[in-house]
N, C-alpha and C. Protein backbone atom coordinates (compact mmCIF):
# COMPACT_ATOMS: atom_id res chain seq x y z
N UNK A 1 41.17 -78.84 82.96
CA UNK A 1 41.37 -78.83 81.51
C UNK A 1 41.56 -77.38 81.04
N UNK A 2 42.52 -77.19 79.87
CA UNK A 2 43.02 -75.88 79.59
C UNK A 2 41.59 -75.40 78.66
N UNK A 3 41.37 -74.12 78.71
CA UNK A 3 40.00 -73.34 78.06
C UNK A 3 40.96 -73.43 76.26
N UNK A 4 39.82 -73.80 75.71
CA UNK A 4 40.21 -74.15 74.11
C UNK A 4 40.38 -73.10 73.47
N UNK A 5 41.18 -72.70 72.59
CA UNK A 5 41.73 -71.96 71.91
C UNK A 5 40.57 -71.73 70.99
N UNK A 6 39.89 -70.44 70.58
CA UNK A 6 38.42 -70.06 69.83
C UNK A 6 39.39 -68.95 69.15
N UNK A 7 39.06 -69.63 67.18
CA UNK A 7 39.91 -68.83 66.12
C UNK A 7 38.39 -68.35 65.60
N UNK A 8 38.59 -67.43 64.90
CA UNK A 8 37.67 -67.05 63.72
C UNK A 8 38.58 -67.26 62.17
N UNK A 9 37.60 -67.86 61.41
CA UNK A 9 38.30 -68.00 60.50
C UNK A 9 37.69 -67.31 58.85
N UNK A 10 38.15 -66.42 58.38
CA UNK A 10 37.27 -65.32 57.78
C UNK A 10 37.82 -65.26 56.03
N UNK A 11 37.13 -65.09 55.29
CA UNK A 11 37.28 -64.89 53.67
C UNK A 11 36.84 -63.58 53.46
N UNK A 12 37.49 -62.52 53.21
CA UNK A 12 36.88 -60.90 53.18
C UNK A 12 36.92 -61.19 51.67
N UNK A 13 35.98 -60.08 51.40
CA UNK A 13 35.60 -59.77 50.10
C UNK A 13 35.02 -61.24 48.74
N UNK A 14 35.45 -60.70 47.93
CA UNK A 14 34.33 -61.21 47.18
C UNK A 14 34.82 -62.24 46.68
N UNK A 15 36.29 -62.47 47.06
CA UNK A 15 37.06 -64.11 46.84
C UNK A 15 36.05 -65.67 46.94
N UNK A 16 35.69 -66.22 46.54
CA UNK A 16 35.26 -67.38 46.74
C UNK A 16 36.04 -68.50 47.07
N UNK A 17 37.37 -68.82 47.01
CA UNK A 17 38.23 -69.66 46.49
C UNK A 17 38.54 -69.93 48.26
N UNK A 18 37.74 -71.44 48.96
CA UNK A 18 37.46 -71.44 50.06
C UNK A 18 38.87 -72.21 50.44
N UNK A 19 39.26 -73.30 49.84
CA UNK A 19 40.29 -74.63 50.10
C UNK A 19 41.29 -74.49 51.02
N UNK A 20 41.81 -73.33 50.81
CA UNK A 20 42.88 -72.90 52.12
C UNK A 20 41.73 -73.09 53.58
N UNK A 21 41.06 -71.68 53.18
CA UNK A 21 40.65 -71.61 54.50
C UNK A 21 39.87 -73.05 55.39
N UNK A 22 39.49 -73.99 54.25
CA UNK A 22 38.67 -74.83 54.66
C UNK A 22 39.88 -75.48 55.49
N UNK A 23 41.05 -75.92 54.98
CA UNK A 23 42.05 -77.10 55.23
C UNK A 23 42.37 -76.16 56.60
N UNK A 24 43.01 -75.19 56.66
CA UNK A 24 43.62 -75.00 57.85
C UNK A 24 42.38 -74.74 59.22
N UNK A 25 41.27 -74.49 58.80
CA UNK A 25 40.08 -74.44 60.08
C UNK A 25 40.17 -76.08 60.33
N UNK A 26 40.10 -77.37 59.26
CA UNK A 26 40.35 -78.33 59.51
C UNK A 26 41.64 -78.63 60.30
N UNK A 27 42.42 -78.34 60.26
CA UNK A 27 43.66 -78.94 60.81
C UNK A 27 43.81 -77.87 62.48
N UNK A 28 43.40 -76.79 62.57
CA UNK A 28 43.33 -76.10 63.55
C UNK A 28 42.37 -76.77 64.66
N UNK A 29 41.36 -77.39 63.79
CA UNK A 29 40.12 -77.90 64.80
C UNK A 29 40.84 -79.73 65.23
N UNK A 30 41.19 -80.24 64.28
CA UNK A 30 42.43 -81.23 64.96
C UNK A 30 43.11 -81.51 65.91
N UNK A 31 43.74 -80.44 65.78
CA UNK A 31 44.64 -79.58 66.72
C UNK A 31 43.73 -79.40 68.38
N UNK A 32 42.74 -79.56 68.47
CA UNK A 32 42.19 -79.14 69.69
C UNK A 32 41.42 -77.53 69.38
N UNK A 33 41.54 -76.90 68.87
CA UNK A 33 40.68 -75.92 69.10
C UNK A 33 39.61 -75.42 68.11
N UNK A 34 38.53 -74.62 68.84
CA UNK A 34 37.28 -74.61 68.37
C UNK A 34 37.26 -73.57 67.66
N UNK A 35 37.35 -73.68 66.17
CA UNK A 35 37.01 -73.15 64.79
C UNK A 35 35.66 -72.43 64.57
N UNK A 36 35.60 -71.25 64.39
CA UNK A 36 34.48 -70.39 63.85
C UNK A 36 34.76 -69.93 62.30
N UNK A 37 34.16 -70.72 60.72
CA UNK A 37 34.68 -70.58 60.02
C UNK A 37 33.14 -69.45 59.63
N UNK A 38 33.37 -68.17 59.05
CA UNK A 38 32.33 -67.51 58.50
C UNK A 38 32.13 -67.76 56.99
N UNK A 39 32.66 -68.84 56.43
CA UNK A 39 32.37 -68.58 54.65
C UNK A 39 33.05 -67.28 53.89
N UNK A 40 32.85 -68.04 53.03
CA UNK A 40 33.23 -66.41 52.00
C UNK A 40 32.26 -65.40 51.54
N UNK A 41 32.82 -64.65 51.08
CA UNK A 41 32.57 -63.03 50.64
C UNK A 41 31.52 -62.18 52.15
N UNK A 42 32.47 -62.30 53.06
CA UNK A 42 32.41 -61.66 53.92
C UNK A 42 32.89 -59.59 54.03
N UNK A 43 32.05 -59.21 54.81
CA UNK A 43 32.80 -57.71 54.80
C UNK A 43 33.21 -57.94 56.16
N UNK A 44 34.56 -56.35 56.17
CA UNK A 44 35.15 -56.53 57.39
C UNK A 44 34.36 -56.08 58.53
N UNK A 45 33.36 -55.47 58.52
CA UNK A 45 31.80 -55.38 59.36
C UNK A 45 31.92 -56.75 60.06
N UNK A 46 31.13 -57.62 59.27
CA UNK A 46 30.63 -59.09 59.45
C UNK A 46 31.62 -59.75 60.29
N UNK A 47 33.26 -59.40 60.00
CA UNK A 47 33.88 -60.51 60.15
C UNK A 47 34.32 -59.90 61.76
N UNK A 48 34.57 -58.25 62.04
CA UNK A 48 34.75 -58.26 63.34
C UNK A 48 33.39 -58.27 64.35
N UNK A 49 32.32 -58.32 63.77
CA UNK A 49 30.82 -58.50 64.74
C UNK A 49 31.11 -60.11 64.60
N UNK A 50 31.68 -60.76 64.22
CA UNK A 50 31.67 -62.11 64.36
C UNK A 50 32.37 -62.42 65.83
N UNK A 51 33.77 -61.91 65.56
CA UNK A 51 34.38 -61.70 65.90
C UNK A 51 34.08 -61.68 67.62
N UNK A 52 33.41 -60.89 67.72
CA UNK A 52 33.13 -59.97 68.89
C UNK A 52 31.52 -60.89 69.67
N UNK A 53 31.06 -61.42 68.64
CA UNK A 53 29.97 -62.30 69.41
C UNK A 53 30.37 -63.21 70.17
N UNK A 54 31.24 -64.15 68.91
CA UNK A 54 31.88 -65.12 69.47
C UNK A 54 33.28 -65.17 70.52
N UNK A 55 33.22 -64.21 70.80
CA UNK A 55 34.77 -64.15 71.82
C UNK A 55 35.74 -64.50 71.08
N UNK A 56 36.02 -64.83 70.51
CA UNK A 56 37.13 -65.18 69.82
C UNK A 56 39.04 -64.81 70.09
N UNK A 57 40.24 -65.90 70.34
CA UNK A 57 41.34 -65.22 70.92
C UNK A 57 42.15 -65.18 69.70
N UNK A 58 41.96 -65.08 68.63
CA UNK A 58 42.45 -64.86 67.49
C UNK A 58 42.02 -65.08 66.15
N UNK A 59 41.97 -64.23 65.01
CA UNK A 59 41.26 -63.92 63.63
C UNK A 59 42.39 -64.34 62.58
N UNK A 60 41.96 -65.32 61.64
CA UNK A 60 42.66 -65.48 60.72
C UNK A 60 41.61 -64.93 59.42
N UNK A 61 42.50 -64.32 58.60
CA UNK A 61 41.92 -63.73 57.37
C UNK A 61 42.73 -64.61 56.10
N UNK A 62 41.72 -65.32 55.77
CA UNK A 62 42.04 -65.62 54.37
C UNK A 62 42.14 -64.98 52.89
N UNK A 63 43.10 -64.69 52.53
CA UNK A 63 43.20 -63.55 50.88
C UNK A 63 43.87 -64.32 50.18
N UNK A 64 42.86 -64.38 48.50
CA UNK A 64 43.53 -64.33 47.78
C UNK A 64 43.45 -63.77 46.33
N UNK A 65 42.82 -62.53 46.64
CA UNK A 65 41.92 -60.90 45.85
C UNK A 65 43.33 -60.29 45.23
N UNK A 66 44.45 -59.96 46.78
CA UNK A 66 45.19 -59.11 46.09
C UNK A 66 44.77 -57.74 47.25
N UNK A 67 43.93 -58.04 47.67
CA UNK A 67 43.12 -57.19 48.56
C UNK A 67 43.63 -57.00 49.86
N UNK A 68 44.92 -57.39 50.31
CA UNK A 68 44.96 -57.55 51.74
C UNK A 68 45.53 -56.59 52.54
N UNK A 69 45.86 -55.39 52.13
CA UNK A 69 46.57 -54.06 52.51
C UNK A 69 44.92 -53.51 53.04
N UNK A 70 44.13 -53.40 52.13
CA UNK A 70 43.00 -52.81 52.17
C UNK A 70 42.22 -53.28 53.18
N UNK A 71 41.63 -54.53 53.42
CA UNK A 71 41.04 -55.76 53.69
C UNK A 71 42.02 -55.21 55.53
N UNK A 72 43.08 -55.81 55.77
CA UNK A 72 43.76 -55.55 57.21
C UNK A 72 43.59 -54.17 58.04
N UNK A 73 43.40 -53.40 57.03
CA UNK A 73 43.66 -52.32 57.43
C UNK A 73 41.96 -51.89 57.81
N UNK A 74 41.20 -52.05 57.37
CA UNK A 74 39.79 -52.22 57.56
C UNK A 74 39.45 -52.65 58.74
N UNK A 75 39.90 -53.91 58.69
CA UNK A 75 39.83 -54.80 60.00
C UNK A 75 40.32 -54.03 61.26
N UNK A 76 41.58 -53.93 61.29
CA UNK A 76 42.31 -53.55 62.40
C UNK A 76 41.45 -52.15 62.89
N UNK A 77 40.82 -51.21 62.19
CA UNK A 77 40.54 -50.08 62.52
C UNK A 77 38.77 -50.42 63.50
N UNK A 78 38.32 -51.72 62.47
CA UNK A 78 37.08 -51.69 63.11
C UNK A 78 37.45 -52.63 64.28
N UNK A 79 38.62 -53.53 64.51
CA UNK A 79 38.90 -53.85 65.80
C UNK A 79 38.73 -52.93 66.97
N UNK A 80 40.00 -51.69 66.60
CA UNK A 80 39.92 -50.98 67.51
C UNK A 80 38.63 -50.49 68.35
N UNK A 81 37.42 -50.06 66.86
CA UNK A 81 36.34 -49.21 67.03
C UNK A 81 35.43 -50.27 68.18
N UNK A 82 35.71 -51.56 68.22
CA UNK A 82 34.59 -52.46 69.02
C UNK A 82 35.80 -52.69 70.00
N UNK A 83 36.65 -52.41 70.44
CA UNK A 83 37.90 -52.80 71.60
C UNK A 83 37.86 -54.32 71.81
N UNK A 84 38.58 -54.55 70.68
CA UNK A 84 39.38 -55.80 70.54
C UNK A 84 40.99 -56.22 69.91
N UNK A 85 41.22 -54.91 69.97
CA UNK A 85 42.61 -54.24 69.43
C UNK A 85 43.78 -55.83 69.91
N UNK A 86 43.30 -56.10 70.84
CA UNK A 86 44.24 -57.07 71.57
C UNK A 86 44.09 -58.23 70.76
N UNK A 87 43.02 -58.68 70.34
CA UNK A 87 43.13 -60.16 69.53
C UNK A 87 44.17 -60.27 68.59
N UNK A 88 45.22 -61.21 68.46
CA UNK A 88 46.05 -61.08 67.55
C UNK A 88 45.48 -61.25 65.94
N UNK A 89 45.69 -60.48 65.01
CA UNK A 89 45.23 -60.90 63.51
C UNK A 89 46.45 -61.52 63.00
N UNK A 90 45.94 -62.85 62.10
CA UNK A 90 46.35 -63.41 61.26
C UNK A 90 46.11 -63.53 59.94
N UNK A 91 47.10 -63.36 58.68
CA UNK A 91 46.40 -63.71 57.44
C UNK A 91 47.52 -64.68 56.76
N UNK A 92 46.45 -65.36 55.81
CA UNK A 92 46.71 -66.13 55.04
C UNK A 92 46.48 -66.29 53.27
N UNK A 93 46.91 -66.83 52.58
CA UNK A 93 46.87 -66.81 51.52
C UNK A 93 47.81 -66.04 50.41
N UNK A 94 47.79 -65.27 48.97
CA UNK A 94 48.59 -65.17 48.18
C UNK A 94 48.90 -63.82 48.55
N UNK A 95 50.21 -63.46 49.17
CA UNK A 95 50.26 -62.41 49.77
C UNK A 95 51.70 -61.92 49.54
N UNK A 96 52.17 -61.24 48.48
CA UNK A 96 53.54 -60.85 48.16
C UNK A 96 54.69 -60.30 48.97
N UNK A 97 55.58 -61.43 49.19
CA UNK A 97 56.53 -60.95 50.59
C UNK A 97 56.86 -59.39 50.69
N UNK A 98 56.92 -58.82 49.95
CA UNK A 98 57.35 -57.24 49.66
C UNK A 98 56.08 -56.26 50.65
N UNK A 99 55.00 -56.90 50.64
CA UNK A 99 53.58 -56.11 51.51
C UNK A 99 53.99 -56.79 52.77
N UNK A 100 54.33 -58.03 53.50
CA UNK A 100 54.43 -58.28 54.50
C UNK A 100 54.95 -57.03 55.58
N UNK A 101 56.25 -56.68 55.82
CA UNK A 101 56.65 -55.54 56.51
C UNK A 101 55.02 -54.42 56.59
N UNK A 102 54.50 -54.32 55.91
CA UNK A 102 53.41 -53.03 55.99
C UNK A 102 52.65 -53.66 56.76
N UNK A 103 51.88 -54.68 56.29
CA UNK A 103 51.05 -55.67 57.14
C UNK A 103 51.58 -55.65 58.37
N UNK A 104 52.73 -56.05 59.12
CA UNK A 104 53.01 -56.02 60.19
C UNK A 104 52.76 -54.88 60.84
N UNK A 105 53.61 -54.19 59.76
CA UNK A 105 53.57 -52.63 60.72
C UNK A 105 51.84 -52.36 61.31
N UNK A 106 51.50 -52.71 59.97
CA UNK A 106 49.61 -51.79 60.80
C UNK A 106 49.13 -52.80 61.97
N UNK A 107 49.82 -54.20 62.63
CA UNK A 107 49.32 -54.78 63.54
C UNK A 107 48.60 -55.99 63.06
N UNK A 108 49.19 -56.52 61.76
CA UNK A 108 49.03 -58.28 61.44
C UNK A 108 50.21 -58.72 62.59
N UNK A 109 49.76 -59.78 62.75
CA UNK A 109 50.79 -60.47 63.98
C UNK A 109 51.79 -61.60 62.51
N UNK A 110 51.22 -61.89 62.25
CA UNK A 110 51.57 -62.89 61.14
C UNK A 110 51.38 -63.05 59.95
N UNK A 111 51.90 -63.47 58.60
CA UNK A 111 50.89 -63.70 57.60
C UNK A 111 51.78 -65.11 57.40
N UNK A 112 51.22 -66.18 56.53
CA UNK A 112 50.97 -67.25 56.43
C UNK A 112 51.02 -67.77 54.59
N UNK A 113 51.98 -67.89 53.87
CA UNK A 113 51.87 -67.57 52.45
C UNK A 113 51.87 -69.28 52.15
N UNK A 114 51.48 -69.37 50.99
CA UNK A 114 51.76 -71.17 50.13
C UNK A 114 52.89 -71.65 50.73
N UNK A 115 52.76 -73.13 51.78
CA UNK A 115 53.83 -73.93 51.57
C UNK A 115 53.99 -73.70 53.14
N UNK A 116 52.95 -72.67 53.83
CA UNK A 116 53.43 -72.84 54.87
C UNK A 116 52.74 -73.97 55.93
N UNK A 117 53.66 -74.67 56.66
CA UNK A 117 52.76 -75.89 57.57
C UNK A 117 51.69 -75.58 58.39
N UNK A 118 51.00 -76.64 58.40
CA UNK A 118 49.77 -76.32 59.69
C UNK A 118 50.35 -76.93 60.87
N UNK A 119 51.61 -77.21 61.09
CA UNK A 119 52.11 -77.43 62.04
C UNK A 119 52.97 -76.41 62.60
N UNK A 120 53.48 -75.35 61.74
CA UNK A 120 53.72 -74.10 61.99
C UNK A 120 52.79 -73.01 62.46
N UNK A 121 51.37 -73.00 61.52
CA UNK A 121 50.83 -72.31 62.01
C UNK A 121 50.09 -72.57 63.64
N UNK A 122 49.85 -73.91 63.61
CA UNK A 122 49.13 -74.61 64.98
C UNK A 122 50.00 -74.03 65.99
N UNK A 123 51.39 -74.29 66.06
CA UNK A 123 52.56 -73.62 67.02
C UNK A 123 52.30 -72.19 67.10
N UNK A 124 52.52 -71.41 66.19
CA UNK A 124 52.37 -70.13 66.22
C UNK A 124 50.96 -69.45 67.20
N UNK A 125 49.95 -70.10 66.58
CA UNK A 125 48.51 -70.24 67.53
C UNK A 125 48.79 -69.99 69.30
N UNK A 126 49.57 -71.49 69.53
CA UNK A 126 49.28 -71.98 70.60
C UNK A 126 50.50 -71.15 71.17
N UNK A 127 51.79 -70.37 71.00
CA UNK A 127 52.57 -69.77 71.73
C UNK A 127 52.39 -68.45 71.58
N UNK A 128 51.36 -68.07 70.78
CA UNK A 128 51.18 -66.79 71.05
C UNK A 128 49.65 -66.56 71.69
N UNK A 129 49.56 -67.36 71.56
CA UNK A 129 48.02 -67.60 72.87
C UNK A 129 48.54 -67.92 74.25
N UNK A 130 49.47 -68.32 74.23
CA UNK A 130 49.96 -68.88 75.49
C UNK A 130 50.04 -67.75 76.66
């Protein structure tokens, strides 16, 4: 049997507004793989020691602050600082196509805006885990 795909699934900052993140940890865990959802108003501390307990082969960040230049860039640095640079990051939520390109550049693998499928994202998961 293939070793299950282990996401973290994370709400930074002081956003409360869970529904995304809830639906797609739901549909991810569907999907076959084992969901680590941390709740909201998480710091990016919390979310890469999560991160890092749980082994985890990929981080999805849920935004929808406005916060996510700040918020990624946080992340990615305290990735590095615990050497996990390799886990791919993912984000999701209200995220203005115009910031995407930057996001990439600093080492988001993906972002994930309204309207996009969980059958897209599940694919995306599973071929870049592959």
């Amino acid at each position: 049997m293939a070793k299950k795909i282990r996401v973290l699934i994370a709400k930074p900052g002081l956003d409360g507004h869970e529904t995304g993140a809830k639906l797609i940890s739901r549909a991810l865990r569907d999907a076959g793989m084992e969901v680590i959802y941390t709740g909201p108003r998480q710091t990016p501390e919390m979310i890469v020691q999560a991160a890092v307990q749980e082994d985890v082969d990929i981080i999805g960040l849920s935004i929808l602050s406005g916060a996510h230049k700040e918020f990624a860039s946080r992340v990615i640095d305290l990735m590095k600082e615990k050497g996990i640079e390799d886990t791919p990051l993912v984000m999701g939520g209200i995220i203005p196509r115009e910031d995407i390109p930057a996001l990439k550049e600093m080492g988001v693998k993906a972002v994930f805006g309204p309207g996009s499928s969980t059958g897209d994202i599940i694919k995306f998961f599973e071929e870049t885990l592959a």
